[in-house]
C-alpha atoms as a PDB file:
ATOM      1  CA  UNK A   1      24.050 -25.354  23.681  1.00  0.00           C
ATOM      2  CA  UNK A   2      26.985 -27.738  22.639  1.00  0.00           C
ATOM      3  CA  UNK A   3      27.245 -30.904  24.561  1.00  0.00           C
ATOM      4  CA  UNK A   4      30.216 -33.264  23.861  1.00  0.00           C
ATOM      5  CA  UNK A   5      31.296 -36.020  26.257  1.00  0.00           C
ATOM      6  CA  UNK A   6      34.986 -36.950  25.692  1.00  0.00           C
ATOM      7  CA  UNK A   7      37.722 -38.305  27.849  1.00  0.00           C
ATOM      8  CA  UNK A   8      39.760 -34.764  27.919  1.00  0.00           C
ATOM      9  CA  UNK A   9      42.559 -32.756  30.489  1.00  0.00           C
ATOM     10  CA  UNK A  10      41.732 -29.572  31.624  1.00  0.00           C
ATOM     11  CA  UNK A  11      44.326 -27.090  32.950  1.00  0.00           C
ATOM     12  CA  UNK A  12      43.143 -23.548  34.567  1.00  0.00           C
ATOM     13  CA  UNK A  13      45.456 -20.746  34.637  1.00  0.00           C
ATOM     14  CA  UNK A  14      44.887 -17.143  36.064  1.00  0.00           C
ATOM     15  CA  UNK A  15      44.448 -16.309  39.702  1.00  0.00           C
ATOM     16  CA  UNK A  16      45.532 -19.918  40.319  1.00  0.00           C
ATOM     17  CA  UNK A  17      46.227 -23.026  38.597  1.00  0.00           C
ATOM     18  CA  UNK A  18      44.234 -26.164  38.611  1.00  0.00           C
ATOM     19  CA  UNK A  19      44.788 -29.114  36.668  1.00  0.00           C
ATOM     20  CA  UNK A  20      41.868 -31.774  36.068  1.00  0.00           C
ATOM     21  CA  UNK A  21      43.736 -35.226  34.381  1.00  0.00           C
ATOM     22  CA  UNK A  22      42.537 -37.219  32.065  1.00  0.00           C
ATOM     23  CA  UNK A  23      39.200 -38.449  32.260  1.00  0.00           C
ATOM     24  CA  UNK A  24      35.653 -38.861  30.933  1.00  0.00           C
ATOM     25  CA  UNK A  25      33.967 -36.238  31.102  1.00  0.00           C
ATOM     26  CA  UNK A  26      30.960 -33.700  29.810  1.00  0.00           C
ATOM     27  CA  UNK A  27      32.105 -30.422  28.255  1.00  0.00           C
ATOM     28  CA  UNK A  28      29.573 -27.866  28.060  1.00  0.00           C
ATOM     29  CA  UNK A  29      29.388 -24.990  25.851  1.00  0.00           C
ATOM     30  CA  UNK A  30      26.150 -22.453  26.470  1.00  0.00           C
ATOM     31  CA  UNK A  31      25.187 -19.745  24.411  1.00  0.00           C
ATOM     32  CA  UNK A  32      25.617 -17.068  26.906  1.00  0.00           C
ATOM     33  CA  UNK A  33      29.393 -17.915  25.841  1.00  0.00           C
ATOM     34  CA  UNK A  34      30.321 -20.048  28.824  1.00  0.00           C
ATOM     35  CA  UNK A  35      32.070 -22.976  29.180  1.00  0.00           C
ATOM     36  CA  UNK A  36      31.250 -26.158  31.988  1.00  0.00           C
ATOM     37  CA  UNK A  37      32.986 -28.966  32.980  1.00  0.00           C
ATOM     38  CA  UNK A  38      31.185 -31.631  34.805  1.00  0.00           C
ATOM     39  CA  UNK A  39      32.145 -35.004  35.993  1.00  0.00           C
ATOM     40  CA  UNK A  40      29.417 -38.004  37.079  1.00  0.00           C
ATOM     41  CA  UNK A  41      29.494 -36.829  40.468  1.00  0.00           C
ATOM     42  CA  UNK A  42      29.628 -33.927  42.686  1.00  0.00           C
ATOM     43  CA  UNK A  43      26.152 -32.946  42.299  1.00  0.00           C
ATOM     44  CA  UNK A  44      25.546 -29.529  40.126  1.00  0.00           C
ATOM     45  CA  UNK A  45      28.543 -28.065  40.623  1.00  0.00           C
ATOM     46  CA  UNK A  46      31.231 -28.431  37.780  1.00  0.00           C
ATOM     47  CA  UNK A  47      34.810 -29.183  38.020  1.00  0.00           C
ATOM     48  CA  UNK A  48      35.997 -26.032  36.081  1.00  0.00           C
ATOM     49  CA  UNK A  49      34.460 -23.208  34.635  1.00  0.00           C
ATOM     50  CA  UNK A  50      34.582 -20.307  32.313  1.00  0.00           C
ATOM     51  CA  UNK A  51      32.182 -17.500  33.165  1.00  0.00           C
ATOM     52  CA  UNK A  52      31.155 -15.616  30.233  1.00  0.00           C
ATOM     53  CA  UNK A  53      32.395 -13.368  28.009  1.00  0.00           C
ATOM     54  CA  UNK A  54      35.042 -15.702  26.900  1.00  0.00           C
ATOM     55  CA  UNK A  55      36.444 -16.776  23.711  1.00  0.00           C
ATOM     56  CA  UNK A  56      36.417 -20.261  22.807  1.00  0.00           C
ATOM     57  CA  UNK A  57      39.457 -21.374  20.055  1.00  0.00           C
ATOM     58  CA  UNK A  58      39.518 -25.283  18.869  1.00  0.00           C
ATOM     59  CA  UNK A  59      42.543 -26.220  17.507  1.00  0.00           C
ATOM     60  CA  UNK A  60      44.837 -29.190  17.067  1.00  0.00           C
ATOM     61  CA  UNK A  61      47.982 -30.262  18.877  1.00  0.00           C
ATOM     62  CA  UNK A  62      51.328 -31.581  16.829  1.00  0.00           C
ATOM     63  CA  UNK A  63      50.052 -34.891  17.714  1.00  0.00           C
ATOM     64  CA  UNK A  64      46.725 -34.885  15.948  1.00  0.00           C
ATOM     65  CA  UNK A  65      44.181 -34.278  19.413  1.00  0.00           C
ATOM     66  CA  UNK A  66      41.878 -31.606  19.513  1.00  0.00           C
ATOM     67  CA  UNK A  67      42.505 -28.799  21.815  1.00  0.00           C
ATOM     68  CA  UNK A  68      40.079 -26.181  23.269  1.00  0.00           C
ATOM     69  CA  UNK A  69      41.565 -22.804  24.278  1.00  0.00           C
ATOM     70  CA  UNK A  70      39.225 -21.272  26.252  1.00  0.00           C
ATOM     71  CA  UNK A  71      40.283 -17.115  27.392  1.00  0.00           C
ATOM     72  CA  UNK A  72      38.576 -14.712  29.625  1.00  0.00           C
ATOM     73  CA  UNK A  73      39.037 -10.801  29.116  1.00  0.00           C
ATOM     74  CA  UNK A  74      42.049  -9.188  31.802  1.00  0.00           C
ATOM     75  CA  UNK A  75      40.185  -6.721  34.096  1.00  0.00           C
ATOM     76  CA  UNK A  76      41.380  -4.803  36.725  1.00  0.00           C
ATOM     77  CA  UNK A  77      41.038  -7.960  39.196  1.00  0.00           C
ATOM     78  CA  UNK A  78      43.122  -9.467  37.244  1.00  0.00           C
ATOM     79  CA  UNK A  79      44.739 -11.219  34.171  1.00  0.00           C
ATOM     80  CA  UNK A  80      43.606 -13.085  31.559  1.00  0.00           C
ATOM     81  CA  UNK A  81      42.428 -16.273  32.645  1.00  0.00           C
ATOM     82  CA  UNK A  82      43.033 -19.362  30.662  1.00  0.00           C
ATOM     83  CA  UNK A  83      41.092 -22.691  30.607  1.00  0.00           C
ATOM     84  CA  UNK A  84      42.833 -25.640  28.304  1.00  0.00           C
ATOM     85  CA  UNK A  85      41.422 -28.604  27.351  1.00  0.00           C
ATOM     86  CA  UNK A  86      43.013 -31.275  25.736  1.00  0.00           C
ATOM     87  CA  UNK A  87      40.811 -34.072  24.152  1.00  0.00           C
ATOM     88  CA  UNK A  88      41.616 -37.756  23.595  1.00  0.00           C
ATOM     89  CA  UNK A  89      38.398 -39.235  22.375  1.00  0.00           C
ATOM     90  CA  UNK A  90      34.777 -37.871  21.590  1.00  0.00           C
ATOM     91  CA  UNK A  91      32.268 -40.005  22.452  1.00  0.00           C
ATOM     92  CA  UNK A  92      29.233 -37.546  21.314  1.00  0.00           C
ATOM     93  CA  UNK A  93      28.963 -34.307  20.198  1.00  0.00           C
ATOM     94  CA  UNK A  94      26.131 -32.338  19.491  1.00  0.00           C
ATOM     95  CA  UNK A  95      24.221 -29.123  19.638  1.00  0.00           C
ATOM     96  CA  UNK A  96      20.767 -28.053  20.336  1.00  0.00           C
ATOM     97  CA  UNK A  97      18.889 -25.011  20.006  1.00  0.00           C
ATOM     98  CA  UNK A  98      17.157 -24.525  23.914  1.00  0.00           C
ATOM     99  CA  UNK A  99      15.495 -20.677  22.925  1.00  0.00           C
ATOM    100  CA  UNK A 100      14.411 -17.849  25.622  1.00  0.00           C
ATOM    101  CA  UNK A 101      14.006 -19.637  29.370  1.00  0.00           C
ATOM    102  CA  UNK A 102      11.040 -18.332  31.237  1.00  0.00           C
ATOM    103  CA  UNK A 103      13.126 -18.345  34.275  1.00  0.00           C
ATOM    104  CA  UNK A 104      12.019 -19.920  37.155  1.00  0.00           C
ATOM    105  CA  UNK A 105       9.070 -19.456  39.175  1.00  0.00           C
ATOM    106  CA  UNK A 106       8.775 -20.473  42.454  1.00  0.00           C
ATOM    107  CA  UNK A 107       5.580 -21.668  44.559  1.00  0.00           C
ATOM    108  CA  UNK A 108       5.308 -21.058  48.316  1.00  0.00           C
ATOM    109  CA  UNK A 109       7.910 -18.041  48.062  1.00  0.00           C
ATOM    110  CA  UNK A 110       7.343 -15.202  51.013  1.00  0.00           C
ATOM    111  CA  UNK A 111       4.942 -13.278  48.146  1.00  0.00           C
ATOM    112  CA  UNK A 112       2.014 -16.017  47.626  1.00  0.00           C
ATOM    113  CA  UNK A 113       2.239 -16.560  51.891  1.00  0.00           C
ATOM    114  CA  UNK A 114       1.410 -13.194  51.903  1.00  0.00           C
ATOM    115  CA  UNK A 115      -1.470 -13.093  49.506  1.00  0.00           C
ATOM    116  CA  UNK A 116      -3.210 -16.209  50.878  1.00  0.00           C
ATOM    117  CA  UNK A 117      -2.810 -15.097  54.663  1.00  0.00           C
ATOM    118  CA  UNK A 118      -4.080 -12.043  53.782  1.00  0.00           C
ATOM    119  CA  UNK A 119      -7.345 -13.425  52.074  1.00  0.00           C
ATOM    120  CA  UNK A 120      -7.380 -15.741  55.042  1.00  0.00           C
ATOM    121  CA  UNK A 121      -5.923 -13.906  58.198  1.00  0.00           C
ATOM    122  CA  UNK A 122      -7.665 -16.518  60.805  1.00  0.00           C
ATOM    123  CA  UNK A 123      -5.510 -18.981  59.735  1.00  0.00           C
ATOM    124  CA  UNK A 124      -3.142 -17.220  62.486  1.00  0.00           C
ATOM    125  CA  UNK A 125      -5.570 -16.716  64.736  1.00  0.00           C
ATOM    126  CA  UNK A 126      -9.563 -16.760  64.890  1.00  0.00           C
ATOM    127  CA  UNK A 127     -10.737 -13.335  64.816  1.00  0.00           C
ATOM    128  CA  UNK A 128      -8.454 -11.834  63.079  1.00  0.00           C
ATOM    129  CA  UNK A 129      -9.227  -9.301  59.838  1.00  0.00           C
ATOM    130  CA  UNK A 130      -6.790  -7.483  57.708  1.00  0.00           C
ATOM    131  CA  UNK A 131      -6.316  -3.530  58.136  1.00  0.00           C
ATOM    132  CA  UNK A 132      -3.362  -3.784  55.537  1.00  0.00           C
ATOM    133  CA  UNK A 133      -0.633  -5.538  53.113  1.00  0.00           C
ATOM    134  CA  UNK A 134       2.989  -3.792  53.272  1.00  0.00           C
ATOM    135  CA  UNK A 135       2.091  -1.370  56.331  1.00  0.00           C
ATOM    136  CA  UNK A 136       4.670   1.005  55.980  1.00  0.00           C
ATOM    137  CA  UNK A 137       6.923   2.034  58.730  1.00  0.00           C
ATOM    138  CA  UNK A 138      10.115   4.283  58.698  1.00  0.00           C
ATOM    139  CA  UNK A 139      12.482   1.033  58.367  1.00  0.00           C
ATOM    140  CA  UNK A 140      10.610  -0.592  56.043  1.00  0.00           C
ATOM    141  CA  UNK A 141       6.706  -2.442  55.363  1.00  0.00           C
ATOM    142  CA  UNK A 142       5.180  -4.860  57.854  1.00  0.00           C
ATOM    143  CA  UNK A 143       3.934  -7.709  56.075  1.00  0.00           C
ATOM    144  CA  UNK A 144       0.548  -7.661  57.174  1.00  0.00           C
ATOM    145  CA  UNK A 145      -1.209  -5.126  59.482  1.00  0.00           C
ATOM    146  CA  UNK A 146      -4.365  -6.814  60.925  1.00  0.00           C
ATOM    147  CA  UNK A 147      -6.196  -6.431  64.594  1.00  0.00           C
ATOM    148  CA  UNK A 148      -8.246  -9.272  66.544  1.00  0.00           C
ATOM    149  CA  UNK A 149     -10.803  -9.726  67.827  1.00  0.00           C
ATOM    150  CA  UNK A 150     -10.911  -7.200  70.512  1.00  0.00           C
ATOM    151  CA  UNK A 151      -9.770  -4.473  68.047  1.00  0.00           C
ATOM    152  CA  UNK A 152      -6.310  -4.563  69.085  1.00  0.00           C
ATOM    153  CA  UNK A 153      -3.294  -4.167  66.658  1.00  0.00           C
ATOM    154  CA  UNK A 154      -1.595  -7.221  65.035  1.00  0.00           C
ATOM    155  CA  UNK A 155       1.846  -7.099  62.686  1.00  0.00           C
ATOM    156  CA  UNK A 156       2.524  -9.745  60.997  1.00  0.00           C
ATOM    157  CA  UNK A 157       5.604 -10.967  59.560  1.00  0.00           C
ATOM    158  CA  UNK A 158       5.924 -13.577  57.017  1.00  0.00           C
ATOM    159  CA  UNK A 159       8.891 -15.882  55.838  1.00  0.00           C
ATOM    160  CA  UNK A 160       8.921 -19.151  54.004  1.00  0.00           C
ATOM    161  CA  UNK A 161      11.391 -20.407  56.736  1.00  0.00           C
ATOM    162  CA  UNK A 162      11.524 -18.560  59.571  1.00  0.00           C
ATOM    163  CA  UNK A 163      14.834 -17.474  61.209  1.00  0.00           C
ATOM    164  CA  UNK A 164      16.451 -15.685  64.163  1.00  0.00           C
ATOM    165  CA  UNK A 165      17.273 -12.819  62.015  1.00  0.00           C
ATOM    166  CA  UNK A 166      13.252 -13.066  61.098  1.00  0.00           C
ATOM    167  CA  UNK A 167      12.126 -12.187  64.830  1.00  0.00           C
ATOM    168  CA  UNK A 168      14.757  -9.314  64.967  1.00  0.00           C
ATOM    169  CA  UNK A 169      13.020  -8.360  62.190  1.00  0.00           C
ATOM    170  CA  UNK A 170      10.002  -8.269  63.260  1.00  0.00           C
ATOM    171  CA  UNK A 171      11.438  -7.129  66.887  1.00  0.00           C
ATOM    172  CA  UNK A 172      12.569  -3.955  64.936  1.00  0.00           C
ATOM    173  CA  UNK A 173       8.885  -3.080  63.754  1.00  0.00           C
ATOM    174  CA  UNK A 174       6.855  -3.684  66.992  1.00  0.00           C
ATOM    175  CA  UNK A 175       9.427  -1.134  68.842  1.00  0.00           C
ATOM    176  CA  UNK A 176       8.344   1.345  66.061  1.00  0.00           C
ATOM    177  CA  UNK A 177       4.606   0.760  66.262  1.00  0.00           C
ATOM    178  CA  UNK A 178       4.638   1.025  69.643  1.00  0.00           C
ATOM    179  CA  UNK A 179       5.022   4.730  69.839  1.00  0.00           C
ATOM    180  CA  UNK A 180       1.890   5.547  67.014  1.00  0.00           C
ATOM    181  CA  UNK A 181      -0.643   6.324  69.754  1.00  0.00           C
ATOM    182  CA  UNK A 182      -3.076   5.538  66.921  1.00  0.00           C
ATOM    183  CA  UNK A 183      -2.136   1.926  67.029  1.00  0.00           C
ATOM    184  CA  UNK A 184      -2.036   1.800  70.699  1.00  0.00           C
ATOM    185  CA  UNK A 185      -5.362   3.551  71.395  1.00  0.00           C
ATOM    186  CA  UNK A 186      -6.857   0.029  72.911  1.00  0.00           C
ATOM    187  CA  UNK A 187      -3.469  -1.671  74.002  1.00  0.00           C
ATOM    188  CA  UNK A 188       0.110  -2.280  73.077  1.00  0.00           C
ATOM    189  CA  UNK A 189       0.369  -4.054  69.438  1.00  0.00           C
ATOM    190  CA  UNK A 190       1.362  -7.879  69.055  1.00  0.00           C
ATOM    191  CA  UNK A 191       3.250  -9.575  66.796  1.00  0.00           C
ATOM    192  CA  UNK A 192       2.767 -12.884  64.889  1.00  0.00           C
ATOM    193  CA  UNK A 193       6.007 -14.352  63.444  1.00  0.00           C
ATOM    194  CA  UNK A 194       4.555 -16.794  60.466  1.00  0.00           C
ATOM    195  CA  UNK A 195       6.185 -19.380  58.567  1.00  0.00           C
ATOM    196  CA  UNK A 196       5.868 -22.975  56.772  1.00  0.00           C
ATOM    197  CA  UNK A 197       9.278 -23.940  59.080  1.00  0.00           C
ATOM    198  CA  UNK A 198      10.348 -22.034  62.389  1.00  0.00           C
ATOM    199  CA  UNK A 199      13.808 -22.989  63.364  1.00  0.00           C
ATOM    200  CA  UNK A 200      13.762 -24.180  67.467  1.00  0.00           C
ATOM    201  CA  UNK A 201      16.318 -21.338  68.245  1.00  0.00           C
ATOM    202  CA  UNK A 202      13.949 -18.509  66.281  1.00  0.00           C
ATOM    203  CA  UNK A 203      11.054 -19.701  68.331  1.00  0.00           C
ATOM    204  CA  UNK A 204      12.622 -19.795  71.472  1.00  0.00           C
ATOM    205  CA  UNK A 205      13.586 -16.049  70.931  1.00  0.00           C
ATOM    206  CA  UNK A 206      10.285 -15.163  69.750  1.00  0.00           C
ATOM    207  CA  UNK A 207       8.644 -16.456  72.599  1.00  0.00           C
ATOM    208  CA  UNK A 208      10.869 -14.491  75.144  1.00  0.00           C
ATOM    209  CA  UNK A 209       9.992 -11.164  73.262  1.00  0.00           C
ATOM    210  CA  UNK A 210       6.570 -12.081  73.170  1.00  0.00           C
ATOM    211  CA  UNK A 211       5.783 -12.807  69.788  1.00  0.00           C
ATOM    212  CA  UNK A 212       3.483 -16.058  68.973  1.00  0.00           C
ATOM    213  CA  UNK A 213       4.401 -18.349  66.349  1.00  0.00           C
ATOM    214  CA  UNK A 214       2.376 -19.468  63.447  1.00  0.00           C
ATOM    215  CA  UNK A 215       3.039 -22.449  61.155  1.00  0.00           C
ATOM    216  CA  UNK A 216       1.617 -21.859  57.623  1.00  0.00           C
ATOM    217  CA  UNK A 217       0.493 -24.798  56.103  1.00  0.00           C
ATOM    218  CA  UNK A 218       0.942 -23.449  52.339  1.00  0.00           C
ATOM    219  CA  UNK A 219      -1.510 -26.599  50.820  1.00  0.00           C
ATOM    220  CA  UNK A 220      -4.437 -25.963  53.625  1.00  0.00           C
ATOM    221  CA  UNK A 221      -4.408 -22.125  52.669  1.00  0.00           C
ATOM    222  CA  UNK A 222      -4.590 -22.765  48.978  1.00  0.00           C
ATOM    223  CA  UNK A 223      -7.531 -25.696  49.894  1.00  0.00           C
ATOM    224  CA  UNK A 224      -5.378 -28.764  48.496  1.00  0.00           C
ATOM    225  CA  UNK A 225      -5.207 -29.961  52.118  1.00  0.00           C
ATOM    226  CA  UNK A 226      -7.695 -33.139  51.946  1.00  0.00           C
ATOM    227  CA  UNK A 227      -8.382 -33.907  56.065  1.00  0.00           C
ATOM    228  CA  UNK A 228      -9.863 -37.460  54.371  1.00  0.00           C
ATOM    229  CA  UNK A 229      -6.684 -38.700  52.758  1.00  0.00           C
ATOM    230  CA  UNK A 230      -4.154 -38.384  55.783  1.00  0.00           C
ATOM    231  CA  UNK A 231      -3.773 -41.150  57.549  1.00  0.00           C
ATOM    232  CA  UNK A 232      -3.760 -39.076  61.031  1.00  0.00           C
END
């Protein structure tokens, strides 16, 4: 990756126009070929950019500045799109070598909820044990298949933050259980709608279908949860 801060103007030209003036900025050149403009502010987001592939041409102007001509391939969406950048005055320059990214990897993402809560199902509700992870039905797996205490059916659904469209969800695979007389031998089956956050309006509708809600507390299930260190 190149990184060069230097008090440039960028123009844009293809679907639109855009025209950035002159300014300090960071100029960012990353070996997947694309190209970043980024001011001190405005968060992550960059002021312009060229999406890779794209070809990269520095050059000069008649007056002695250094240009960057940066070009995008024409495709059928459209023409070739253009991204200039005149530069005044380099204040650093230089290039490092960053090698393969693992990628990143997320902890607390709908996957380890459902591994924990499946080792430890009572953290729902007490008495409950797991029949089965990904239960399938004709529209797709319940989370977790489990029955209580009185050998009744449970389905569990699982989402990091839980939603409207979550109990819908959820909704969609009680109305299919329903009709397995299997399932139903000792009663209707239940639903559980569990989550680290449930948003006011999901709960509301969960409650009118029916459906309890469960708040997953992600550091209690993995036994970082010290009772002794809160302060209530």
């Amino acid at each position: 990756m190149r990184i060069v801060v230097a008090r440039c103007q960028v123009d844009y030209a293809g679907r639109l126009t855009a025209h950035l003036p002159m300014a300090t900025r960071v100029l960012m050149i990353k070996a997947d070929g694309s190209v970043l403009v980024h001011s001190d502010g405005g968060s992550y987001k960059p002021l312009n950019w060229m999406s890779p592939p794209c070809l990269v041409r520095e050059g000069t102007t008649d007056d002695g500045r250094v240009e960057w001509t940066v070009t995008s391939r024409a495709t059928a969406k459209g023409p070739e799109d253009t991204l200039r950048i005149l530069i005044e005055e380099i204040h650093h320059d230089s290039s490092h070598e960053l090698g393969i990214d693992p990628g990143l990897q997320k902890d607390g993402v709908e996957k380890h909820l459902q591994e924990l809560l499946a080792e430890h199902p009572s953290h729902l509700a007490d008495g409950l044990t797991l029949v089965r992870r990904e239960f399938p039905t004709a529209i797709g797996p319940v989370d977790l298949m489990c029955r209580d205490a009185g050998g009744l059916s449970v389905a569990i659904e699982i989402k990091r933050r839980g939603e409207i469209d979550g109990v819908e969800q959820l909704t969609r695979y009680l109305e299919l259980l329903n009709r397995d007389p299997l399932l139903c031998a000792r009663g209707p089956v239940r639903g559980i709608f569990a989550a680290q956050e449930i948003k006011p309006q999901a709960r509301v509708l969960a409650t009118d279908r029916g459906i309890t809600c469960a708040l997953v507390d992600y550091d209690a299930l993995r036994g970082l949860d010290d009772a002794e260190s809160r302060l209530f």
